[in-house]
C-alpha atoms as a PDB file:
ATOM      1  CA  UNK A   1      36.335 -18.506  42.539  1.00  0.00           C
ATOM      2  CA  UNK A   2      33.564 -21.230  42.458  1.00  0.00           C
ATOM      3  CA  UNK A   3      34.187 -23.868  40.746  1.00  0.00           C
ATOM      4  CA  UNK A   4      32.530 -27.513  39.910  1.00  0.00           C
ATOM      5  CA  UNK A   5      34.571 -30.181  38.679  1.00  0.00           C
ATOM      6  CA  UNK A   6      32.713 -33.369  37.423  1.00  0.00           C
ATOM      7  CA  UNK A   7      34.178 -36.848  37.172  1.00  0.00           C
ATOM      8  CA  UNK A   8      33.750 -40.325  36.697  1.00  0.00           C
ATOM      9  CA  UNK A   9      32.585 -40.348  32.866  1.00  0.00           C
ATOM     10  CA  UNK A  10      33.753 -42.717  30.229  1.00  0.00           C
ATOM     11  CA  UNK A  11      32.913 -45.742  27.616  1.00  0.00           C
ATOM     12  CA  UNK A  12      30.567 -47.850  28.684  1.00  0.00           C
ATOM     13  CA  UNK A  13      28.631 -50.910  26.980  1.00  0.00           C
ATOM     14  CA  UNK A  14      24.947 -51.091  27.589  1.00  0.00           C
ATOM     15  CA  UNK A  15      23.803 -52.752  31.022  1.00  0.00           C
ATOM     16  CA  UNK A  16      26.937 -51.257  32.939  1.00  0.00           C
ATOM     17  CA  UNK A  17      27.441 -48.697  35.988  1.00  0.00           C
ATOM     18  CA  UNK A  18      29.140 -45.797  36.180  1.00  0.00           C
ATOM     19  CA  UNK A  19      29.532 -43.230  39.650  1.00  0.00           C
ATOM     20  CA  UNK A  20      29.652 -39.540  38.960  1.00  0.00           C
ATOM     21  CA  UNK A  21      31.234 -36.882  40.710  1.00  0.00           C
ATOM     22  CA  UNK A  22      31.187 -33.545  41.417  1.00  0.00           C
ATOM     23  CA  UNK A  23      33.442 -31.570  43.546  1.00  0.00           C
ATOM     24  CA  UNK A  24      32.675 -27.853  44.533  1.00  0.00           C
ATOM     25  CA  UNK A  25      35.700 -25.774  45.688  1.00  0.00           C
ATOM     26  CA  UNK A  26      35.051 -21.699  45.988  1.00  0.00           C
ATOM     27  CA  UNK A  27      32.206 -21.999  48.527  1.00  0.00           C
ATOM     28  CA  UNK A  28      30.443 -24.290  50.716  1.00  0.00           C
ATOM     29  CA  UNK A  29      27.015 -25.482  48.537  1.00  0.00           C
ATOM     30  CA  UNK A  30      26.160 -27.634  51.880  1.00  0.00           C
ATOM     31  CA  UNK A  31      22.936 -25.543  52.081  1.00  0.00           C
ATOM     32  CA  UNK A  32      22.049 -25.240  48.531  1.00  0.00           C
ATOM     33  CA  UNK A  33      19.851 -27.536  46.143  1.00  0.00           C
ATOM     34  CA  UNK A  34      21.846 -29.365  43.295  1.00  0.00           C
ATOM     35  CA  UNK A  35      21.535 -31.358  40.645  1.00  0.00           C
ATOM     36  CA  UNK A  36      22.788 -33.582  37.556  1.00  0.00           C
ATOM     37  CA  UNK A  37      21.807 -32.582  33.959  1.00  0.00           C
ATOM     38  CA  UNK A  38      22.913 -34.337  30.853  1.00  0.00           C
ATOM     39  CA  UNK A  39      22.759 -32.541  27.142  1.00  0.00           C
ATOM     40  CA  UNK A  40      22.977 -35.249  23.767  1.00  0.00           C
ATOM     41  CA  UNK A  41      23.784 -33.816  20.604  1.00  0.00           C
ATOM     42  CA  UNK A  42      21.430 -31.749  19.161  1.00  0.00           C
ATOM     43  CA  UNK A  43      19.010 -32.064  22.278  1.00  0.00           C
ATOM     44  CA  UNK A  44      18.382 -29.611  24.992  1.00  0.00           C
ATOM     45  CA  UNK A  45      19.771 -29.865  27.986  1.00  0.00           C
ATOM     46  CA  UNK A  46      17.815 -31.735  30.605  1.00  0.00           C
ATOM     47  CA  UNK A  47      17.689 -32.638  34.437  1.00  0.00           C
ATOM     48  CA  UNK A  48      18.364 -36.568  35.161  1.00  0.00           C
ATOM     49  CA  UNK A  49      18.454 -36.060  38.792  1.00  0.00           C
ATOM     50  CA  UNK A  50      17.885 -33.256  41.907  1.00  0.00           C
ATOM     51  CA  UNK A  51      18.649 -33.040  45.902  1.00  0.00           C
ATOM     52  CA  UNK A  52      17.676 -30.980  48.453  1.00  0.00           C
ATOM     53  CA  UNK A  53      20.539 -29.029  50.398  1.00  0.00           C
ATOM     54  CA  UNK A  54      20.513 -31.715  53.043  1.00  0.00           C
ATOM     55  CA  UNK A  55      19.838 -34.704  50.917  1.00  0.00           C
ATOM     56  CA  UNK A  56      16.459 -35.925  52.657  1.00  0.00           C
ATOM     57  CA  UNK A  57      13.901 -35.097  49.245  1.00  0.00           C
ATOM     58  CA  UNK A  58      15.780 -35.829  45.654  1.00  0.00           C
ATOM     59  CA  UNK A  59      13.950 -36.051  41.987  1.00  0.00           C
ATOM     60  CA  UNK A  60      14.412 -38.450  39.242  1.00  0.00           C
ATOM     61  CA  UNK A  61      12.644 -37.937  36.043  1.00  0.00           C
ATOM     62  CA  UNK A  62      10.986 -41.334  34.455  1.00  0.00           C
ATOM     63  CA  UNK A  63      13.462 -41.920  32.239  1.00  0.00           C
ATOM     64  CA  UNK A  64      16.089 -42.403  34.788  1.00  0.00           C
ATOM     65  CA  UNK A  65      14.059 -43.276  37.881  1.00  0.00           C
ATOM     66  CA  UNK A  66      14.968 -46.845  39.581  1.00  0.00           C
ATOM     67  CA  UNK A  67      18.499 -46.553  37.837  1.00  0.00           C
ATOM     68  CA  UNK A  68      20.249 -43.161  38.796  1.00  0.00           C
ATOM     69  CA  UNK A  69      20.620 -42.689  42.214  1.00  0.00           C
ATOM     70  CA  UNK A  70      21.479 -39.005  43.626  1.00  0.00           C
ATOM     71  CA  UNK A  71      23.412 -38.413  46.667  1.00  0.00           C
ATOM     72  CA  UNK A  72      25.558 -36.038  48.481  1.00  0.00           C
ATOM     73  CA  UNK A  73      28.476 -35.682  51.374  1.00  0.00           C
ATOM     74  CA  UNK A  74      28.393 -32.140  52.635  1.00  0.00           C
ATOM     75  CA  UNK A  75      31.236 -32.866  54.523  1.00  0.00           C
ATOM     76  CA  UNK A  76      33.108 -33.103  51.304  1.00  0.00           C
ATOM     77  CA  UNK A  77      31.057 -30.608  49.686  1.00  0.00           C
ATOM     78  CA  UNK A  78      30.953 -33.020  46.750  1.00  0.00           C
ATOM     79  CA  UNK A  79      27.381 -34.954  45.116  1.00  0.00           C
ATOM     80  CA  UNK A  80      27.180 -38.053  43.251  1.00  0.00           C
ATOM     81  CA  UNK A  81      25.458 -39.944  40.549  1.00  0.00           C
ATOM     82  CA  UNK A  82      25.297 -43.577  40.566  1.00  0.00           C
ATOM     83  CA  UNK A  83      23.776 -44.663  37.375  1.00  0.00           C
ATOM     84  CA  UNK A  84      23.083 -48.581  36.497  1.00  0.00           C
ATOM     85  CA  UNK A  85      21.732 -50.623  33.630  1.00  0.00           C
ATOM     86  CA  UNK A  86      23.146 -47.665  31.675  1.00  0.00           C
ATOM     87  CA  UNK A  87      21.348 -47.462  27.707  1.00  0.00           C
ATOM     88  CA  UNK A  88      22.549 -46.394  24.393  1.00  0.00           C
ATOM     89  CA  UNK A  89      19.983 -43.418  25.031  1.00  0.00           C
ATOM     90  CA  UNK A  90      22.268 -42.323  28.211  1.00  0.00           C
ATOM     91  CA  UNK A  91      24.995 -41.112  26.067  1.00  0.00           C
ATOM     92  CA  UNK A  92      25.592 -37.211  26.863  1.00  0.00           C
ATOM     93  CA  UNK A  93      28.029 -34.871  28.314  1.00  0.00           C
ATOM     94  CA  UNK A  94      26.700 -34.872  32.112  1.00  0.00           C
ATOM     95  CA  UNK A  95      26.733 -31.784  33.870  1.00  0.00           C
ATOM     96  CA  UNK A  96      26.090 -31.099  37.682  1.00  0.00           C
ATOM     97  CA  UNK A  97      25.093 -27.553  39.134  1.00  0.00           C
ATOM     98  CA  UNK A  98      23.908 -25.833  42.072  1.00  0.00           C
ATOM     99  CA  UNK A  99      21.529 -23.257  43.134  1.00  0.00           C
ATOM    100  CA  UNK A 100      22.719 -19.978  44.450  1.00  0.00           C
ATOM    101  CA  UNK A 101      20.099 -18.704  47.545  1.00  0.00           C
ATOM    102  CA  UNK A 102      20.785 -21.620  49.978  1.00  0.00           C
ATOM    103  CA  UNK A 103      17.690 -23.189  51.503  1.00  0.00           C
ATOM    104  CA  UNK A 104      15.679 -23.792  47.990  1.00  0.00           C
ATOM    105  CA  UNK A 105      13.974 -26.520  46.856  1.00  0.00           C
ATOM    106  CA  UNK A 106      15.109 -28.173  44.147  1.00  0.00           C
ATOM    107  CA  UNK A 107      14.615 -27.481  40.534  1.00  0.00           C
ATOM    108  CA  UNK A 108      14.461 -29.663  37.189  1.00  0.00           C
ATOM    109  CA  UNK A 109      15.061 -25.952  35.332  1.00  0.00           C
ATOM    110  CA  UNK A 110      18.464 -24.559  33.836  1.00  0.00           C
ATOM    111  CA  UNK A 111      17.584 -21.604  34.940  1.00  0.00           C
ATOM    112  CA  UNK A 112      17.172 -21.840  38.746  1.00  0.00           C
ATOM    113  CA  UNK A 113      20.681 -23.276  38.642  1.00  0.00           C
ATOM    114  CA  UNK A 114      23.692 -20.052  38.886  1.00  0.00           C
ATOM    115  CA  UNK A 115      26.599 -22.787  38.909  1.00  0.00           C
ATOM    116  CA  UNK A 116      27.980 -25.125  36.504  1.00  0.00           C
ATOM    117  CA  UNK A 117      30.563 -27.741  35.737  1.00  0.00           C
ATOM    118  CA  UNK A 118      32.174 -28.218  33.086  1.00  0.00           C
ATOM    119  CA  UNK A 119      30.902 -31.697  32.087  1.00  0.00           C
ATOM    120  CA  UNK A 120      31.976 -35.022  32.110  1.00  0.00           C
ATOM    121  CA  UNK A 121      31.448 -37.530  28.648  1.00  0.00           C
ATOM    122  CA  UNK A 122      29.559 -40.721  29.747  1.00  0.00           C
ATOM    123  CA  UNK A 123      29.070 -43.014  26.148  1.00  0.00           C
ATOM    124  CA  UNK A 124      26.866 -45.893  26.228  1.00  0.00           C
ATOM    125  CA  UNK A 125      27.265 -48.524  23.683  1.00  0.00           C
ATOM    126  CA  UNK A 126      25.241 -50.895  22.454  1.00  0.00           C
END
């Protein structure tokens, strides 16, 4: 059984750092694309952050980009999220996820992605 089990969230005030992360247990997802997607109330759910199955290309969207940092131990078969100068606007349930073919390129789409965690809380206050 696949599973990905996020950690790391909590309660935050604005201008802290938080680390993020994501175990996978069930299969090895050392040659697949994965990424970090966060969903506020009453908002879709969107991409924050992507990697490539060997960590060498990653995506950042501009809302995050120069404070989330994306990374990931295959030997652990676990990714991370480092996320500083955290905002109000940050506040979701974060989700990571990973493609299924191995060897993809990354995706910013909810769609390409056939696993998910079960999210993690991060609350940023002001």
């Amino acid at each position: 059984q696949v599973q990905l089990v996020e950690s790391g969230g909590g309660l935050v005030q604005a201008g802290d750092s938080l680390r993020l992360s994501c175990a996978a247990s069930g299969r090895t997802f050392s040659n697949s694309a994965m990424g970090w997607f966060r969903q506020a109330p009453g908002k879709e759910r969107e991409c924050v952050a992507a990697i490539n199955w060997n960590g060498g290309l990653t995506y950042y969207p501009e809302s995050v980009k120069g404070r989330f940092t994306i990374s990931r131990d295959n030997a652990k078969n676990t990714i991370y999220l480092s996320m500083n100068s955290l905002k109000p606007e940050d506040t979701a349930v974060y989700y990571c996820a990973a493609r299924q073919t191995p060897y993809t390129h990354f995706s910013g789409r909810t769609s390409d992605y056939a696993y998910w965690g079960q999210g993690t809380q991060v609350t940023v206050s002001s």
